[in-house]
Protein backbone atom coordinates (compact mmCIF):
# COMPACT_ATOMS: atom_id res chain seq x y z
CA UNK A 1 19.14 -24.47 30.89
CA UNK A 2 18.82 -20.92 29.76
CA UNK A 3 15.79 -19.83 28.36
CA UNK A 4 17.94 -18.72 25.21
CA UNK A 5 19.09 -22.28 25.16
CA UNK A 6 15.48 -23.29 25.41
CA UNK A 7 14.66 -20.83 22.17
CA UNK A 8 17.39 -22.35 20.59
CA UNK A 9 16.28 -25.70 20.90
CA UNK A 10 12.38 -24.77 19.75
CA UNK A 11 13.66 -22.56 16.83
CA UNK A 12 16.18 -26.02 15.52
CA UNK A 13 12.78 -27.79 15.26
CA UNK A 14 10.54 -24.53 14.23
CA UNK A 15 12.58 -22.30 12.17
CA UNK A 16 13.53 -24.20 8.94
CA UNK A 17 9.68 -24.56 8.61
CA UNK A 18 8.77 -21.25 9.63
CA UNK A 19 11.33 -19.54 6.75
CA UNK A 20 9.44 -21.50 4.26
CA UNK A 21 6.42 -20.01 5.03
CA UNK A 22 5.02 -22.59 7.24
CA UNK A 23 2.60 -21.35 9.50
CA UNK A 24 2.03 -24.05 11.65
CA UNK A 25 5.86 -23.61 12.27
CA UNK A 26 5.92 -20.11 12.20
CA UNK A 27 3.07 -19.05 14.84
CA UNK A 28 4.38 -21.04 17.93
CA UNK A 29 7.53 -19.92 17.08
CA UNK A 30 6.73 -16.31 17.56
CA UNK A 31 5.11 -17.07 20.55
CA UNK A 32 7.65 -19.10 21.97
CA UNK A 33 10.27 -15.78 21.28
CA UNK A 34 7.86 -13.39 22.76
CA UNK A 35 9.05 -13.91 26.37
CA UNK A 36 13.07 -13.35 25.43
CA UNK A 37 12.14 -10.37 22.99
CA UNK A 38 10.01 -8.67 26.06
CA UNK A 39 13.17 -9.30 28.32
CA UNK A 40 15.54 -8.10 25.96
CA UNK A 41 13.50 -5.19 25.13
CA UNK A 42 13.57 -4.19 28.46
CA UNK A 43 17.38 -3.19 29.16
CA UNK A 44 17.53 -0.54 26.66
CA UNK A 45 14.02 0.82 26.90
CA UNK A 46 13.95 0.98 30.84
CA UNK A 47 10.00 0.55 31.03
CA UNK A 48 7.29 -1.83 30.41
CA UNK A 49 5.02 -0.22 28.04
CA UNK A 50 8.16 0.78 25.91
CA UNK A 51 9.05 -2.96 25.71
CA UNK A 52 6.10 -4.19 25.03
CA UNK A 53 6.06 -1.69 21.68
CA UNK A 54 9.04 -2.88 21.35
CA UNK A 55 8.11 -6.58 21.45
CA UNK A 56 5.28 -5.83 19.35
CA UNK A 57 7.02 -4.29 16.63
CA UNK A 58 9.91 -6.95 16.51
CA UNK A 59 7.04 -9.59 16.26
CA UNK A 60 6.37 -7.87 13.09
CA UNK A 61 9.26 -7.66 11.46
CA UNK A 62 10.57 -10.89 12.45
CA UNK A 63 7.56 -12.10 10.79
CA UNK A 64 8.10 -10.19 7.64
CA UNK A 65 11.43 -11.30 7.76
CA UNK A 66 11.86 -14.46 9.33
CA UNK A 67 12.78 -15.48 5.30
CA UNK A 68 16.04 -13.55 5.49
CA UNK A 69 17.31 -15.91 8.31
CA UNK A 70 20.31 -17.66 6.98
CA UNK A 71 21.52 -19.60 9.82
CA UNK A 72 24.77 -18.38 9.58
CA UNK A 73 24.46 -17.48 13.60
CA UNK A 74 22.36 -18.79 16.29
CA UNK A 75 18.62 -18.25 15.61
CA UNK A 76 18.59 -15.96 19.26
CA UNK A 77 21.52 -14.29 17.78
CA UNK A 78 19.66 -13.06 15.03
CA UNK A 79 16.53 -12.45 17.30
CA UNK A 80 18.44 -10.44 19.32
CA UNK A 81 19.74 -7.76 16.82
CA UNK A 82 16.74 -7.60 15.39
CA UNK A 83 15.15 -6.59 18.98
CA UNK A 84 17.94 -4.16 19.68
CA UNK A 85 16.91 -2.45 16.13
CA UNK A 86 13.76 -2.29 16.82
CA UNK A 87 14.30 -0.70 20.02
CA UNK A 88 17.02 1.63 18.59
CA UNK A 89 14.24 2.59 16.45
CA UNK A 90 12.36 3.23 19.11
CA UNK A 91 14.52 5.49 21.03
CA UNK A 92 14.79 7.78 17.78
CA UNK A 93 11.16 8.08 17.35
CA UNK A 94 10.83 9.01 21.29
CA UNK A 95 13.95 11.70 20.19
CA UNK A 96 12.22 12.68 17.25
CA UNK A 97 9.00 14.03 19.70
CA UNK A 98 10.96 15.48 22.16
CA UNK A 99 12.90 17.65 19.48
CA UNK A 100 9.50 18.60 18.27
CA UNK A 101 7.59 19.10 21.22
CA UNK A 102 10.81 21.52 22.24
CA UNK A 103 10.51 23.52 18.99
CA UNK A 104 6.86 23.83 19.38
CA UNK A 105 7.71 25.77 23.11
CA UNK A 106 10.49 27.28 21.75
CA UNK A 107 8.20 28.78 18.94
CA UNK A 108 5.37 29.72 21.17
CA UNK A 109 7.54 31.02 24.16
CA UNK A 110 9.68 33.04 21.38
CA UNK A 111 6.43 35.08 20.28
CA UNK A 112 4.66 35.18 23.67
CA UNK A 113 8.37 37.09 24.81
CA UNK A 114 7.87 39.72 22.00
CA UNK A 115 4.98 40.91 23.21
CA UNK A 116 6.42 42.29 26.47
CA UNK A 117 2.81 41.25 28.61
CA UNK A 118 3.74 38.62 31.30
CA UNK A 119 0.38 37.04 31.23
CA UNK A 120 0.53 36.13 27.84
CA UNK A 121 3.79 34.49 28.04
CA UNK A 122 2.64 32.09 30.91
CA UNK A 123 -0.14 31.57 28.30
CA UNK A 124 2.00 30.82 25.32
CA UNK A 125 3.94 28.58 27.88
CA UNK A 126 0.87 26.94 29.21
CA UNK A 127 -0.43 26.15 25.28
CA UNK A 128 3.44 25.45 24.16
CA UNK A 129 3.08 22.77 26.67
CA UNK A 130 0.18 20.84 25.84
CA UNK A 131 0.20 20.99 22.52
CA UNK A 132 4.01 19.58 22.54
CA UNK A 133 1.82 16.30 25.04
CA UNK A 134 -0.66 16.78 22.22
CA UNK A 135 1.88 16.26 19.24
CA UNK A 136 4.31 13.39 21.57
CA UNK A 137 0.89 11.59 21.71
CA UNK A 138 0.39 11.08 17.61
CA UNK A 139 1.42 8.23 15.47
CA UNK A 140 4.20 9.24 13.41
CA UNK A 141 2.74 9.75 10.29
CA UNK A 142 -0.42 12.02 11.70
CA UNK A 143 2.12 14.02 13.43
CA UNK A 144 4.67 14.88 10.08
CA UNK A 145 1.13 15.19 8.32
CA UNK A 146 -0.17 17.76 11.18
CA UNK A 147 3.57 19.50 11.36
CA UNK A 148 3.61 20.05 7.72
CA UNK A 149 0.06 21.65 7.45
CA UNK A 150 -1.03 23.23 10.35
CA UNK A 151 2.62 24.81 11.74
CA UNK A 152 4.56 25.10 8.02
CA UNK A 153 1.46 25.75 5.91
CA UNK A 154 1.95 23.01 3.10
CA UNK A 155 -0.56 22.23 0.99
CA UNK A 156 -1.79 19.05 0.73
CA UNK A 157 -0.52 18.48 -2.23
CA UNK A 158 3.34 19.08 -1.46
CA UNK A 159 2.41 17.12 1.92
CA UNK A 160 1.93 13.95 -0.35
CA UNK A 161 4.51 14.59 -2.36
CA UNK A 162 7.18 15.21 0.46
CA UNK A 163 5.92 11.51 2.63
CA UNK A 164 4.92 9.86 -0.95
CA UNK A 165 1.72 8.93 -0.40
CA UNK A 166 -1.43 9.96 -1.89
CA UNK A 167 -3.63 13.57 -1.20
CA UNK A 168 -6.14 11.49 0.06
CA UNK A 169 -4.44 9.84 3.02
CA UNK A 170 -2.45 12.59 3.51
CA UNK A 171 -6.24 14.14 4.43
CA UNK A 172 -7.21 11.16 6.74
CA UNK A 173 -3.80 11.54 8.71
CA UNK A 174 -4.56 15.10 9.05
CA UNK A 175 -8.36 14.57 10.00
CA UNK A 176 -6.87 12.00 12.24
CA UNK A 177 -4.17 13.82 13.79
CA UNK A 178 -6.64 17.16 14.50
């Protein structure tokens, strides 16, 4: 038997519990699908730590939305697009740091070349450089935060208004990010 036929079976017995918000149902459930998620998460991402986040992050929403499940398809069915999402959403995050790490170098290479001395343009390429690791490396929200003050000079005020949220965590994110 496949181990998807196996997940099946568990989620016939588990699942119309679980989407009532049973949790005795719910919590072996979402360990029983951790195994398939990982493995599924795995083709598109290519590497282990990326599937895990993966996994992880499908574990939440399925959680959050393990209500929605209408049994209209097989329960790994559903399971499945919701792991391909997740690491779809993945991928565009990872894009999202590359693009910025690039325009970070671009930016820093572009004023290093201006000023015609080939020591400070390895410089600006060295600093380029690790601050595009140093941005890649932030949560999401610490890096927009750090982006919007500290390379397009927004005030904390039009920072929280632009990612609606308050001034106040807009500050931790920041505090967190530097």
């Amino acid at each position: 038997m496949s181990a998807s036929g196996s997940l099946d079976d568990v989620a016939t017995y588990l699942v119309p519990r679980a989407t009532r918000g049973d949790a005795d149902a719910r919590d072996p459930l979402l360990r029983s699908c951790r195994p398939g998620v990982y493995r599924w998460a795995l083709v598109p991402t290519g590497e282990a730590a990326d599937a895990a986040e993966v996994t992880q992050e499908g574990r939440i929403t399925l959680q959050r939305s393990l209500h929605r499940y209408a049994g209209r398809s097989r329960f790994t069915t559903w399971l499945y697009r919701v792991t391909r999402n997740e690491a779809l959403g993945l991928a565009r995050r990872l894009a999202g740091r590359l693009r910025l790490a690039r325009a970070v170098s671009r930016e820093a290479t572009g004023d290093a070349a201006t000023s015609g001395d080939p020591l400070d343009q390895v410089h600006a390429t060295g600093v380029a450089a690790l601050a595009g690791t140093f941005l890649t490396g932030l949560p999401r929200r610490q890096r927009e935060v750090f982006h919007l003050a500290d390379l397009e000079g927004c005030s904390m005020g039009e920072i929280a208004e632009r990612l609606g949220m308050s001034t106040v965590t807009a500050r931790v994110h920041l505090l967190r990010a530097r």
